[in-house]
N, C-alpha and C. Protein backbone atom coordinates (compact mmCIF):
# COMPACT_ATOMS: atom_id res chain seq x y z
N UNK A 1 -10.58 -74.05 -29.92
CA UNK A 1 -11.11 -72.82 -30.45
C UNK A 1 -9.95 -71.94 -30.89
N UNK A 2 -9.90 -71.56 -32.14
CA UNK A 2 -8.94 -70.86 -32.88
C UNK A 2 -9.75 -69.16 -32.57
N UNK A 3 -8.68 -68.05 -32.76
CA UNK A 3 -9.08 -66.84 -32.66
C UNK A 3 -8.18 -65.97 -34.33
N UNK A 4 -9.04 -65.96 -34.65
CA UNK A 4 -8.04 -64.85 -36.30
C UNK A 4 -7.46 -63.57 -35.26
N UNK A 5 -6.40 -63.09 -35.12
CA UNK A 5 -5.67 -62.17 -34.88
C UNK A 5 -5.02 -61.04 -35.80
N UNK A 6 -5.74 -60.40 -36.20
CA UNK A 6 -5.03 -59.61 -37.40
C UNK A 6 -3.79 -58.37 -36.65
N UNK A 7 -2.63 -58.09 -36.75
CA UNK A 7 -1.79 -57.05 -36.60
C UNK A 7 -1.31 -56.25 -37.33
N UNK A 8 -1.39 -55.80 -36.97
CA UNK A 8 -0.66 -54.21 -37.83
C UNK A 8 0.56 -53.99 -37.64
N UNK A 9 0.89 -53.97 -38.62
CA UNK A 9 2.43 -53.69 -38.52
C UNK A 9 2.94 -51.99 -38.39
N UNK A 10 3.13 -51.90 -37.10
CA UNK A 10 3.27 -49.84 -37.08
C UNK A 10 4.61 -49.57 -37.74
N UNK A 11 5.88 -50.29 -37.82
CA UNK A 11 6.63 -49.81 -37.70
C UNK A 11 7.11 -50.58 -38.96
N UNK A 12 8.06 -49.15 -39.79
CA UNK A 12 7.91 -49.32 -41.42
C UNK A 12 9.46 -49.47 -41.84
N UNK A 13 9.98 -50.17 -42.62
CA UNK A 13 11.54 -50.58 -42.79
C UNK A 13 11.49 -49.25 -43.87
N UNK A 14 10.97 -48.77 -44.14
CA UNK A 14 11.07 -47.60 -45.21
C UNK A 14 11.07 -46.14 -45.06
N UNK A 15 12.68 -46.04 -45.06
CA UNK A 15 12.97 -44.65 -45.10
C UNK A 15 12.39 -43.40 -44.79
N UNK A 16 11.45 -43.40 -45.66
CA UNK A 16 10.71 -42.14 -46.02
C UNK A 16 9.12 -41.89 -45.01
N UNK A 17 9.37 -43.31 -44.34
CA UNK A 17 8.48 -42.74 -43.51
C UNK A 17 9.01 -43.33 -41.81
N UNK A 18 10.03 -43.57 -41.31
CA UNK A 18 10.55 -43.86 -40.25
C UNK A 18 10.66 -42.36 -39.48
N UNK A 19 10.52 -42.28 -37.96
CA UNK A 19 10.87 -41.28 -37.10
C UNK A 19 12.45 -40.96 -37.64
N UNK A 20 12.41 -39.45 -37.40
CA UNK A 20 14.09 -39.23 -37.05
C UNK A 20 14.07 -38.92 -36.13
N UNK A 21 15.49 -39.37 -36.11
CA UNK A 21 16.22 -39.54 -34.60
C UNK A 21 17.90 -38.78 -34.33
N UNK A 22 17.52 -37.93 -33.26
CA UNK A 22 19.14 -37.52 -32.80
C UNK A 22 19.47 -37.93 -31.58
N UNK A 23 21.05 -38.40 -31.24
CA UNK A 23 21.05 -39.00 -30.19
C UNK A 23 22.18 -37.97 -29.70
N UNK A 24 22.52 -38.11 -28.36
CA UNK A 24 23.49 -37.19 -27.76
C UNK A 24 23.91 -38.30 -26.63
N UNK A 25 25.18 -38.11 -26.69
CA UNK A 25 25.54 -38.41 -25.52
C UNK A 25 27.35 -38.53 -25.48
N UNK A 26 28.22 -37.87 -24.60
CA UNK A 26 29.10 -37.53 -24.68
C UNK A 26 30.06 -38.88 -24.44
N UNK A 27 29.80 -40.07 -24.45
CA UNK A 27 30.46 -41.41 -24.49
C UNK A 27 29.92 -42.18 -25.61
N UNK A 28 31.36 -42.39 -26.75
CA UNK A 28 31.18 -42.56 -28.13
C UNK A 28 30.47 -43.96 -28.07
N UNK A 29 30.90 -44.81 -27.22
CA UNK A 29 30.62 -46.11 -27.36
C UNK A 29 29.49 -46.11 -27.01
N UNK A 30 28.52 -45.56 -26.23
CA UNK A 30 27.44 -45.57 -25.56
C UNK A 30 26.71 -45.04 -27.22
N UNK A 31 27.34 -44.01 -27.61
CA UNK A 31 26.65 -43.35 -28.87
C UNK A 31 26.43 -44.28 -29.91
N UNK A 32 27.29 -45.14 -29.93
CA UNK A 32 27.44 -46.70 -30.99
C UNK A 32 26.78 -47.72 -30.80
N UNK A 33 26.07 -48.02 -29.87
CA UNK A 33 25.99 -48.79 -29.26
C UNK A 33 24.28 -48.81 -29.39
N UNK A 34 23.86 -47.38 -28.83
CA UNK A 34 22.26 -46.78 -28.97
C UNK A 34 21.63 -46.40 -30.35
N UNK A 35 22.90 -46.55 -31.54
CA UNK A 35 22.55 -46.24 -32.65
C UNK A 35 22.25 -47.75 -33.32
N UNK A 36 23.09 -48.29 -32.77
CA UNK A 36 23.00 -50.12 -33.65
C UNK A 36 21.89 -50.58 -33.09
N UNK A 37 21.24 -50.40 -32.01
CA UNK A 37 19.83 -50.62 -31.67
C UNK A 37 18.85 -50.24 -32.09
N UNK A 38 18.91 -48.81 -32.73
CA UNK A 38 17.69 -48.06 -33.48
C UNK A 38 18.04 -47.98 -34.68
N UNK A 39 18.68 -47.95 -35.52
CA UNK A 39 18.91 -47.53 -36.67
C UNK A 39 17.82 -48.47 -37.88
N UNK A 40 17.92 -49.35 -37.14
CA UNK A 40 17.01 -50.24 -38.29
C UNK A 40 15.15 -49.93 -37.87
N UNK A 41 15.45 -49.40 -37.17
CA UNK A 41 13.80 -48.74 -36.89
C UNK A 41 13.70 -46.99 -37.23
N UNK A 42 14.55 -46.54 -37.21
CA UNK A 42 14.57 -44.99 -36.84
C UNK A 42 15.59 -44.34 -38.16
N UNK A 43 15.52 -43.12 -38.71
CA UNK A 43 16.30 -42.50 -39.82
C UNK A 43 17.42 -42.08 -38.69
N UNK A 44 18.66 -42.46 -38.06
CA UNK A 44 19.78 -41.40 -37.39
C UNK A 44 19.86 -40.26 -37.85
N UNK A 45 19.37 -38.99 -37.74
CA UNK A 45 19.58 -37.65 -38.85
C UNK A 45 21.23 -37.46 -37.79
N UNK A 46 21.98 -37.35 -36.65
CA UNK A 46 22.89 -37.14 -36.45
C UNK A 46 22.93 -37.76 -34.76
N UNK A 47 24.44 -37.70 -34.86
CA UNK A 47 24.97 -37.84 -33.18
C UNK A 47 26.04 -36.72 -32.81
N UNK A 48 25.55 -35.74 -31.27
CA UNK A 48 26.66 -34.88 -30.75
C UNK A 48 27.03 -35.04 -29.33
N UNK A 49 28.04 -35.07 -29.52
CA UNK A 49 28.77 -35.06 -27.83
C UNK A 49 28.73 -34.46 -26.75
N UNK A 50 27.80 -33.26 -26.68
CA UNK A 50 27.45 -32.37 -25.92
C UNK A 50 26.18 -31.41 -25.67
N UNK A 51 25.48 -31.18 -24.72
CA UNK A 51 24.19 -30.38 -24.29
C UNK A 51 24.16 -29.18 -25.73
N UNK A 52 25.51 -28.05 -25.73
CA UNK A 52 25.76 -27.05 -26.94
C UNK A 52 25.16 -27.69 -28.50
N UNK A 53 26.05 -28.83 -28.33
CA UNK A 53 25.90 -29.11 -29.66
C UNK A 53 25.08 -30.03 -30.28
N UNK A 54 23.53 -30.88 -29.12
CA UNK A 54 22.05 -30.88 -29.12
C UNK A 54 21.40 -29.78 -29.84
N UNK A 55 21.78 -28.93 -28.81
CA UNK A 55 20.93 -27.46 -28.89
C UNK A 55 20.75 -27.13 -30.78
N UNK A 56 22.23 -27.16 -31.05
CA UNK A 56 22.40 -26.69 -32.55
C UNK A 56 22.12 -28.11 -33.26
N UNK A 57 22.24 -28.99 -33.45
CA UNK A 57 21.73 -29.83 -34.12
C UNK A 57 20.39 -29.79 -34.27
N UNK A 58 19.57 -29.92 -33.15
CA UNK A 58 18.21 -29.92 -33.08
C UNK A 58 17.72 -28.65 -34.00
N UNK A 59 17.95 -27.56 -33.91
CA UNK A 59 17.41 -26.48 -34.86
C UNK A 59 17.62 -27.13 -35.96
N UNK A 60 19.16 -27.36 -37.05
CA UNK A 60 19.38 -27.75 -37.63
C UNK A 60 18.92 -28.84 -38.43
N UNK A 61 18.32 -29.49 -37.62
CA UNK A 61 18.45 -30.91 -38.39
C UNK A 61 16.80 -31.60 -38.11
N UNK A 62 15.91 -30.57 -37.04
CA UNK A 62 14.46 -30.76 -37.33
C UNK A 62 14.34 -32.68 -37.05
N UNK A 63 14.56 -32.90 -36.11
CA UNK A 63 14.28 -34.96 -35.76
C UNK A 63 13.21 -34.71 -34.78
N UNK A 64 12.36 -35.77 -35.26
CA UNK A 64 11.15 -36.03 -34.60
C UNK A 64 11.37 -37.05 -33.04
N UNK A 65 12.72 -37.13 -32.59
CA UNK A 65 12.80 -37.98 -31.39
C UNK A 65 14.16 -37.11 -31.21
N UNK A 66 14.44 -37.20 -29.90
CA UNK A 66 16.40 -36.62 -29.37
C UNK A 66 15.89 -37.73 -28.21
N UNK A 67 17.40 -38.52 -28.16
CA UNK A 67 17.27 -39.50 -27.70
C UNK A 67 19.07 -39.10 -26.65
N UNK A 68 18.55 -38.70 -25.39
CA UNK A 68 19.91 -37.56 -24.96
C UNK A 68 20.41 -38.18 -23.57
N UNK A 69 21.61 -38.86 -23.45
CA UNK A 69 22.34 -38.43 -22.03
C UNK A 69 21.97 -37.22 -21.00
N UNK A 70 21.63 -37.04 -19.89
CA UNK A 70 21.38 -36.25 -19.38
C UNK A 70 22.75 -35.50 -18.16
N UNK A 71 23.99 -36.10 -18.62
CA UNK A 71 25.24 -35.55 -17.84
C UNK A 71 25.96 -35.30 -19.04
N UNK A 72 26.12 -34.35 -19.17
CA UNK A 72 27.54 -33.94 -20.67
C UNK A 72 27.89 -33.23 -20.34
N UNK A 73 29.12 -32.75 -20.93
CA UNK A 73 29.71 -31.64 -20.66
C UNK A 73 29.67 -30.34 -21.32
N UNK A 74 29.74 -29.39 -21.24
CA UNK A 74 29.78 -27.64 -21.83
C UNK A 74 27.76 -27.65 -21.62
N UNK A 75 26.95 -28.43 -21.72
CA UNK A 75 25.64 -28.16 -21.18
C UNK A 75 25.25 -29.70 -21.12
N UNK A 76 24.55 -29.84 -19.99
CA UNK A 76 23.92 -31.20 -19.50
C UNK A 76 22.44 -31.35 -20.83
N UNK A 77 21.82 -32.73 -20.78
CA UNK A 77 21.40 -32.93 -21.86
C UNK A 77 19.88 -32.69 -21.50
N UNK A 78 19.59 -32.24 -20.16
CA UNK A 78 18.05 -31.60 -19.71
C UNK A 78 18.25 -30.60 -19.98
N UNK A 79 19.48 -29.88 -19.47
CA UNK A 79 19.22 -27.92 -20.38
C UNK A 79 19.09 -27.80 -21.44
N UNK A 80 19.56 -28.80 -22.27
CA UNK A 80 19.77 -28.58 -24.12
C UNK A 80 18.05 -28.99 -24.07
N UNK A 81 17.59 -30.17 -23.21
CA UNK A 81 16.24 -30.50 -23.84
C UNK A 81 15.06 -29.05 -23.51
N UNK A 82 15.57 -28.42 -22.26
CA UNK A 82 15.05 -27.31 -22.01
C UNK A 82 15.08 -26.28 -23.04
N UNK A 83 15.99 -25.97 -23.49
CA UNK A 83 16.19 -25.24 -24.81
C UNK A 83 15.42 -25.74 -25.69
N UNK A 84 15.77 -26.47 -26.49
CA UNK A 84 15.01 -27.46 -27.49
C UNK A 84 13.42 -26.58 -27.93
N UNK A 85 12.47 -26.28 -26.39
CA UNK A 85 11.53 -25.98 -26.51
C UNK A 85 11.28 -24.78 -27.55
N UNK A 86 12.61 -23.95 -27.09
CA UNK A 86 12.59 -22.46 -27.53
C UNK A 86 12.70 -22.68 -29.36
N UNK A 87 13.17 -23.58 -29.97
CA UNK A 87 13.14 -23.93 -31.23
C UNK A 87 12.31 -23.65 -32.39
């Protein structure tokens, strides 16, 4: 007994309609590393090294995912996500 399985394909190789994505995290390689994994699913709109400079990206740059380290330095990456809200 055969079953037809139809799927949907959710996730779109095309630009213009992929999530954006910002990633944070204050270890570059870790930052390189989490980007070569998503990039072919996700638009990267940017990467910052620090909780501060989340905070300002995120206004800035409007991404539908922050994809964040939660130990950084000058602000940890739960206060920046705490902030985030205030946006």
């Amino acid at each position: 007994m055969t079953t037809d399985v139809q799927i949907e394909n959710v996730v779109t190789k095309d630009p213009m309609q992929r999530k954006r994505l910002l990633l944070a995290d204050d270890q570059k390689e870790m930052l390189e590393e989490v980007r070569s994994l998503l990039d072919q699913e996700y638009e990267i709109v940017g990467a910052v090294d620090n909780g501060a400079k989340l905070v300002e990206a995120a206004k800035a740059l409007k991404p539908d995912v922050i994809v964040s380290d939660i130990s950084m330095p000058v602000m940890t990456g739960r206060r920046g996500s705490h902030r985030k809200s205030s946006f």
